[in-house]
PDB file of N, CA and C in Angstrom:
ATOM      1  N   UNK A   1      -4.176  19.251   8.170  1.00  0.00           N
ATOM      2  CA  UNK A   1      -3.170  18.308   7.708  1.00  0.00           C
ATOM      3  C   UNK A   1      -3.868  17.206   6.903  1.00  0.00           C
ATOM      4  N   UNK A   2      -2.862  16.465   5.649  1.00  0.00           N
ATOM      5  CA  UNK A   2      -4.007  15.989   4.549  1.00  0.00           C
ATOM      6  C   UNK A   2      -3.205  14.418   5.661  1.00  0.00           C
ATOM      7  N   UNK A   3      -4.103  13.431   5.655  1.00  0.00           N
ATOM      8  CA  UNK A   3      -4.051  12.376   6.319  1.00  0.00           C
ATOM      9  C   UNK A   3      -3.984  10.886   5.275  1.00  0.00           C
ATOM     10  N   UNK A   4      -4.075  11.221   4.095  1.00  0.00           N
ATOM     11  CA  UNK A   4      -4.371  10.276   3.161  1.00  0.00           C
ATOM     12  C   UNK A   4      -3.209  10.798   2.570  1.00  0.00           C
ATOM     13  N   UNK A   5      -2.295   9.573   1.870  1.00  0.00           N
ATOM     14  CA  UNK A   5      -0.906  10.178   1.255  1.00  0.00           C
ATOM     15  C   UNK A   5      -1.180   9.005   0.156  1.00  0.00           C
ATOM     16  N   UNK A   6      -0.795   9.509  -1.069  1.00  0.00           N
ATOM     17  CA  UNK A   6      -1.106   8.491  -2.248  1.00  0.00           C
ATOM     18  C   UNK A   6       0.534   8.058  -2.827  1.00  0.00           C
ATOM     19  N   UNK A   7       0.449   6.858  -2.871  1.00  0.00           N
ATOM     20  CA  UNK A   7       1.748   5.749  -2.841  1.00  0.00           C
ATOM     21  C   UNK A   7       1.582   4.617  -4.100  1.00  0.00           C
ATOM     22  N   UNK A   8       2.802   4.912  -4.506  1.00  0.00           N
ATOM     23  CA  UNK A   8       3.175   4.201  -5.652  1.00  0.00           C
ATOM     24  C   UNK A   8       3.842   2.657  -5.307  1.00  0.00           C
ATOM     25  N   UNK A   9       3.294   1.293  -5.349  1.00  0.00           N
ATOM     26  CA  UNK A   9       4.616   0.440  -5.511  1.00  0.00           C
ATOM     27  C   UNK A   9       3.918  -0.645  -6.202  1.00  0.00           C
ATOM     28  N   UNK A  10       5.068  -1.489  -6.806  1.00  0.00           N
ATOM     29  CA  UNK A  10       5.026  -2.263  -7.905  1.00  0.00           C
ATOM     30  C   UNK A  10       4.173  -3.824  -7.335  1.00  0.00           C
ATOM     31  N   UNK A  11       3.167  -4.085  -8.117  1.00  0.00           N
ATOM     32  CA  UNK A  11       2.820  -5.636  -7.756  1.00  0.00           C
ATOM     33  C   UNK A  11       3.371  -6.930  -7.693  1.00  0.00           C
ATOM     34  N   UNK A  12       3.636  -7.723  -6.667  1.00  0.00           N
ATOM     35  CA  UNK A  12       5.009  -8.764  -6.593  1.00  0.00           C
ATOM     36  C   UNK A  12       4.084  -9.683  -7.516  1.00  0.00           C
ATOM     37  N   UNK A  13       3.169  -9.692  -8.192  1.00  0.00           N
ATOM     38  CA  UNK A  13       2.404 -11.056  -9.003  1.00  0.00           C
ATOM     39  C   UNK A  13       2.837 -10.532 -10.655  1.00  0.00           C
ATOM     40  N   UNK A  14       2.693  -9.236 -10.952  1.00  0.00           N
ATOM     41  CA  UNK A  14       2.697  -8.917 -12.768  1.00  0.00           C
ATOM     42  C   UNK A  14       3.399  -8.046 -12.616  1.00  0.00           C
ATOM     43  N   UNK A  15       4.053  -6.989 -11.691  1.00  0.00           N
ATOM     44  CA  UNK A  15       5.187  -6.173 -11.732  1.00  0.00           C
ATOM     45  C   UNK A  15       4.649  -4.956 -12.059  1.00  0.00           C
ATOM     46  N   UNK A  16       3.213  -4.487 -12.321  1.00  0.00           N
ATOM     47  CA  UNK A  16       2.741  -3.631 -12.738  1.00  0.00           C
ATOM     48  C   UNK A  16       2.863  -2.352 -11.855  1.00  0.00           C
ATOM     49  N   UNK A  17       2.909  -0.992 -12.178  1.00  0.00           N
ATOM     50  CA  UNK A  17       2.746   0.069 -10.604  1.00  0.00           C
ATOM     51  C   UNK A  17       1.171   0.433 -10.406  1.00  0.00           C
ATOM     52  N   UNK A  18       1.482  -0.561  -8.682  1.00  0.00           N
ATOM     53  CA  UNK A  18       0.025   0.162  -8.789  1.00  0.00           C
ATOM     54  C   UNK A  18      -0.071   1.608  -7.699  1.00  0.00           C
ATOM     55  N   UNK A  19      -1.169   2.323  -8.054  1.00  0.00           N
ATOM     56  CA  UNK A  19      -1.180   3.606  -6.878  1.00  0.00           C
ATOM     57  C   UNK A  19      -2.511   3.745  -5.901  1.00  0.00           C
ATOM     58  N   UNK A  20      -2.126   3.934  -4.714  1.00  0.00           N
ATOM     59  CA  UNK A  20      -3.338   3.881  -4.222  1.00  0.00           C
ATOM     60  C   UNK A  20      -3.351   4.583  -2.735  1.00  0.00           C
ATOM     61  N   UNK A  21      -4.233   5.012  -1.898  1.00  0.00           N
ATOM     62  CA  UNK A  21      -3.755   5.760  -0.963  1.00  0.00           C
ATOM     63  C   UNK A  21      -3.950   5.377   0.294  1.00  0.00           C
ATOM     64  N   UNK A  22      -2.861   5.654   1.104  1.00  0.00           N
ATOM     65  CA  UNK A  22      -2.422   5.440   2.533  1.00  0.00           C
ATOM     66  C   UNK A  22      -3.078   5.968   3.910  1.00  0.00           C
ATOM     67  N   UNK A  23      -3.989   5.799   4.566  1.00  0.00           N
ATOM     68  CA  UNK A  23      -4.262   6.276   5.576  1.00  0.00           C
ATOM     69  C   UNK A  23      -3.441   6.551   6.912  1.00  0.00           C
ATOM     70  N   UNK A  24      -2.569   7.590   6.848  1.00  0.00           N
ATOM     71  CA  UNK A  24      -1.835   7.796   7.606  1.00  0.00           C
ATOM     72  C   UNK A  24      -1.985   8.261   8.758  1.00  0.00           C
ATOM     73  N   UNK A  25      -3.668   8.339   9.833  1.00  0.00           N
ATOM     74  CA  UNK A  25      -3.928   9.154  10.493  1.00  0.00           C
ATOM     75  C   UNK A  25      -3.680   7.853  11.491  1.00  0.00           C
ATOM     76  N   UNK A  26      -3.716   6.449  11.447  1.00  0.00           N
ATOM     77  CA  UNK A  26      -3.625   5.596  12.513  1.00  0.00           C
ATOM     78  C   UNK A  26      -2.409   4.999  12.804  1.00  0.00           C
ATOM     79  N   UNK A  27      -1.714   5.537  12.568  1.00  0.00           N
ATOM     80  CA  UNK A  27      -0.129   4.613  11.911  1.00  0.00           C
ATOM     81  C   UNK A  27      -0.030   3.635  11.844  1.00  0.00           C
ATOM     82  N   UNK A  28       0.647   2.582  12.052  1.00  0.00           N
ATOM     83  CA  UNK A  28       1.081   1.329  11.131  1.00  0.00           C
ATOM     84  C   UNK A  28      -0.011   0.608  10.834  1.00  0.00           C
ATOM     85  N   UNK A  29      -0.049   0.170   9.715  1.00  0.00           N
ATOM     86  CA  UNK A  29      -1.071  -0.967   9.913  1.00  0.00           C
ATOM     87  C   UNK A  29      -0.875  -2.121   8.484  1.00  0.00           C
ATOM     88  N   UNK A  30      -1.920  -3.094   8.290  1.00  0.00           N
ATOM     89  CA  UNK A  30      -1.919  -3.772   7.278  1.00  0.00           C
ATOM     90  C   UNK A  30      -3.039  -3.937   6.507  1.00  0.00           C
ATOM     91  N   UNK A  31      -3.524  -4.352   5.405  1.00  0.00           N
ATOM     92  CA  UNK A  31      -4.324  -4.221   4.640  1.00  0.00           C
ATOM     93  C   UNK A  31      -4.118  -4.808   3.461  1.00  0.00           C
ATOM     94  N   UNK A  32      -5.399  -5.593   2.612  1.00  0.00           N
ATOM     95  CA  UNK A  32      -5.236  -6.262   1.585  1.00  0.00           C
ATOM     96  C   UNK A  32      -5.481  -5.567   0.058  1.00  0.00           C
ATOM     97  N   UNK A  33      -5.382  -5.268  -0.795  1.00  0.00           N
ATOM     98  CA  UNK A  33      -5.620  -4.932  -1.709  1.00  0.00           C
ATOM     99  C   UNK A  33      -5.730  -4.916  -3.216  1.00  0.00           C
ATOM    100  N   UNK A  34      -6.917  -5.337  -4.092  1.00  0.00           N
ATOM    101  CA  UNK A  34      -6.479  -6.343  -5.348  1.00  0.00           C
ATOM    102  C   UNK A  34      -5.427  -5.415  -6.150  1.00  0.00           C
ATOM    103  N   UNK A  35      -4.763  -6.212  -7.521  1.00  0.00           N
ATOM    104  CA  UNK A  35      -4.171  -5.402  -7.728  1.00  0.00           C
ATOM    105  C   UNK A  35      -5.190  -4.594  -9.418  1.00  0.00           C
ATOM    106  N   UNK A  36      -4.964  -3.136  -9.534  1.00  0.00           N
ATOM    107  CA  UNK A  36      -5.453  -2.978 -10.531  1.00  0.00           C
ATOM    108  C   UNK A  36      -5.702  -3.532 -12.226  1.00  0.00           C
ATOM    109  N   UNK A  37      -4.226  -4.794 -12.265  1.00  0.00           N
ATOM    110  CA  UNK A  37      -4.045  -4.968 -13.664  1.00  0.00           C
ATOM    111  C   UNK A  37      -4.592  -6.415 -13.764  1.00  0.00           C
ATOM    112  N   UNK A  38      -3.930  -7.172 -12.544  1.00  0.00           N
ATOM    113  CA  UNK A  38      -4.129  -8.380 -12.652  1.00  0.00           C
ATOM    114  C   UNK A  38      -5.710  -9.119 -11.433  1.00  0.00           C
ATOM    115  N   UNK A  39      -5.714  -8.476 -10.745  1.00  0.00           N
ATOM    116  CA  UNK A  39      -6.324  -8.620  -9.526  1.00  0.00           C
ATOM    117  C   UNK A  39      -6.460  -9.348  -8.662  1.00  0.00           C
ATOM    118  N   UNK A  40      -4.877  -9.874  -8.705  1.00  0.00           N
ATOM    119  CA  UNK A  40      -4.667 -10.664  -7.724  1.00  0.00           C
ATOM    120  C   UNK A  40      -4.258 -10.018  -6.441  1.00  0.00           C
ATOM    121  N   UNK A  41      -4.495 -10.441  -4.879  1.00  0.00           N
ATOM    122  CA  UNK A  41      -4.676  -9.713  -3.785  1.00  0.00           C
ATOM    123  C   UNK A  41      -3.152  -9.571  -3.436  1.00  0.00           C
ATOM    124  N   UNK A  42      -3.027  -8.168  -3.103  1.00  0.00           N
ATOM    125  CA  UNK A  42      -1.893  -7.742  -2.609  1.00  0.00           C
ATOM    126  C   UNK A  42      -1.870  -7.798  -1.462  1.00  0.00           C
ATOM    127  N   UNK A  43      -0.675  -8.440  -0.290  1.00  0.00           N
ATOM    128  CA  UNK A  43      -1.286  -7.672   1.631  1.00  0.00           C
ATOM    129  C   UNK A  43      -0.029  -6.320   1.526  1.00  0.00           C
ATOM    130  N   UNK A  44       0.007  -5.357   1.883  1.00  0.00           N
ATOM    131  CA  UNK A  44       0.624  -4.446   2.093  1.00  0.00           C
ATOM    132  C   UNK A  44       0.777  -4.230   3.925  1.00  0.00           C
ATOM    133  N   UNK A  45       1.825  -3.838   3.994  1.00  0.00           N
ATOM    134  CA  UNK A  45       2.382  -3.377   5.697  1.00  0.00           C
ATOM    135  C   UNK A  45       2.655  -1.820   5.430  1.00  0.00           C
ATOM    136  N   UNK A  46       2.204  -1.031   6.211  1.00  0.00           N
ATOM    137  CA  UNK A  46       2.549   0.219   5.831  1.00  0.00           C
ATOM    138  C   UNK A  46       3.302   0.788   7.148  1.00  0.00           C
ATOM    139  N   UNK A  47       4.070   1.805   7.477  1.00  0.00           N
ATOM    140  CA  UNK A  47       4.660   1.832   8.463  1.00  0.00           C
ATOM    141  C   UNK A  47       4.191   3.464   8.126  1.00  0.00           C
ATOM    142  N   UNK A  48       3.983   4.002   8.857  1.00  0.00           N
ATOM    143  CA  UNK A  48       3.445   5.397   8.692  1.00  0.00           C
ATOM    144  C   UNK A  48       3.701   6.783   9.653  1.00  0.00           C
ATOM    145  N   UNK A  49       3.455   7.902   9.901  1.00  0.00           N
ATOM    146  CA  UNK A  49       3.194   9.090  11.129  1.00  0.00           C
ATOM    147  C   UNK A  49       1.993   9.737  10.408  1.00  0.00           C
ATOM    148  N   UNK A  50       1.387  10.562  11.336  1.00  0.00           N
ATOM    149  CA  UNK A  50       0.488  11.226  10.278  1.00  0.00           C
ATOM    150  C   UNK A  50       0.997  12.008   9.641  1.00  0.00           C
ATOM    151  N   UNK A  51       0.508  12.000   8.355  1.00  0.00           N
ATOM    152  CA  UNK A  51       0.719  12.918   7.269  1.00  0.00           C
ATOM    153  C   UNK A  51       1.742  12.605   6.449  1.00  0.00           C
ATOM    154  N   UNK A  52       2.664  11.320   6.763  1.00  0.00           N
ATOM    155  CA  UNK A  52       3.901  10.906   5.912  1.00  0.00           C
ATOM    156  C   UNK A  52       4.025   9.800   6.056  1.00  0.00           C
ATOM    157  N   UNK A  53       3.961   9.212   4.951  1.00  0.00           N
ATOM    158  CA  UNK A  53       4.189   7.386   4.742  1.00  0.00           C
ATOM    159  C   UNK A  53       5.889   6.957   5.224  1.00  0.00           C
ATOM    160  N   UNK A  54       6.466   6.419   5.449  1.00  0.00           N
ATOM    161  CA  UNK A  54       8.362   5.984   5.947  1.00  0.00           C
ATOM    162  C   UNK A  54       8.273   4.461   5.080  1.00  0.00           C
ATOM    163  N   UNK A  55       7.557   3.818   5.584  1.00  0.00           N
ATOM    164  CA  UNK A  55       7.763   2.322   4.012  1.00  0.00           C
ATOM    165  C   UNK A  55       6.432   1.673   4.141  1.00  0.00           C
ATOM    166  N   UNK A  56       6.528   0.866   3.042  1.00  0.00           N
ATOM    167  CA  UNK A  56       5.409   0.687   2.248  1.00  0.00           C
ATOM    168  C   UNK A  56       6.172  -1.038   1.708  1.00  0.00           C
ATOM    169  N   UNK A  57       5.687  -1.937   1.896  1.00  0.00           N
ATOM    170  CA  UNK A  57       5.897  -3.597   2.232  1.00  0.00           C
ATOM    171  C   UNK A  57       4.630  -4.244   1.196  1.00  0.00           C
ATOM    172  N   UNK A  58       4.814  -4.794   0.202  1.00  0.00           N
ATOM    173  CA  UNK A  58       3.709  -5.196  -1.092  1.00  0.00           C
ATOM    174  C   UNK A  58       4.127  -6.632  -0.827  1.00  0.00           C
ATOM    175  N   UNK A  59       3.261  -7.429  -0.870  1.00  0.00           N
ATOM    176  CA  UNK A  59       3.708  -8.898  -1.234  1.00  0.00           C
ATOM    177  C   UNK A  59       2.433  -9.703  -1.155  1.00  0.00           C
ATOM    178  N   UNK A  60       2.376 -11.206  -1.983  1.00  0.00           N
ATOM    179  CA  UNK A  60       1.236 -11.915  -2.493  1.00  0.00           C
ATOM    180  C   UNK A  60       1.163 -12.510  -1.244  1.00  0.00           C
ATOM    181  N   UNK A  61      -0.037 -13.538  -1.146  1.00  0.00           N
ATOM    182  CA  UNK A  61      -0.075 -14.152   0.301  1.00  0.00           C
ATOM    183  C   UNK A  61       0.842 -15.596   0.157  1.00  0.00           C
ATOM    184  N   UNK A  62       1.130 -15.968   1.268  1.00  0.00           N
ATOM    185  CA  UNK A  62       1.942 -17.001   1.649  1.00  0.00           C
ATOM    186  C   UNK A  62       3.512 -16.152   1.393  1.00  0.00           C
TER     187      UNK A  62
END
């Protein structure tokens, strides 16, 4: 079973899509991530099972 699921969502700072992939083998969790265009830090909430992402939560800090 592939445990890494690659996820599309838009940056709340420049609106850009960014893609990047999900570790779905621990389920939920959180994590920061710059963004590719602008590089300002994204925190993402991921809500997960293994092998399938359910939602995916993008937003700048504060």
């Amino acid at each position: 079973m592939e445990y890494t699921v690659e996820i599309e969502v838009a940056c709340p700072w420049c609106g850009e899509p960014l893609v990047t992939g999900a570790d779905t083998s621990a389920g939920d969790y959180e994590t920061i991530e710059d963004c590719q265009v602008c590089c300002r830090p994204i925190g993402f909430r991921v809500s997960c099972r293994p092998g399938s992402v359910e939602q995916v939560e993008g937003a700048g800090p504060g």
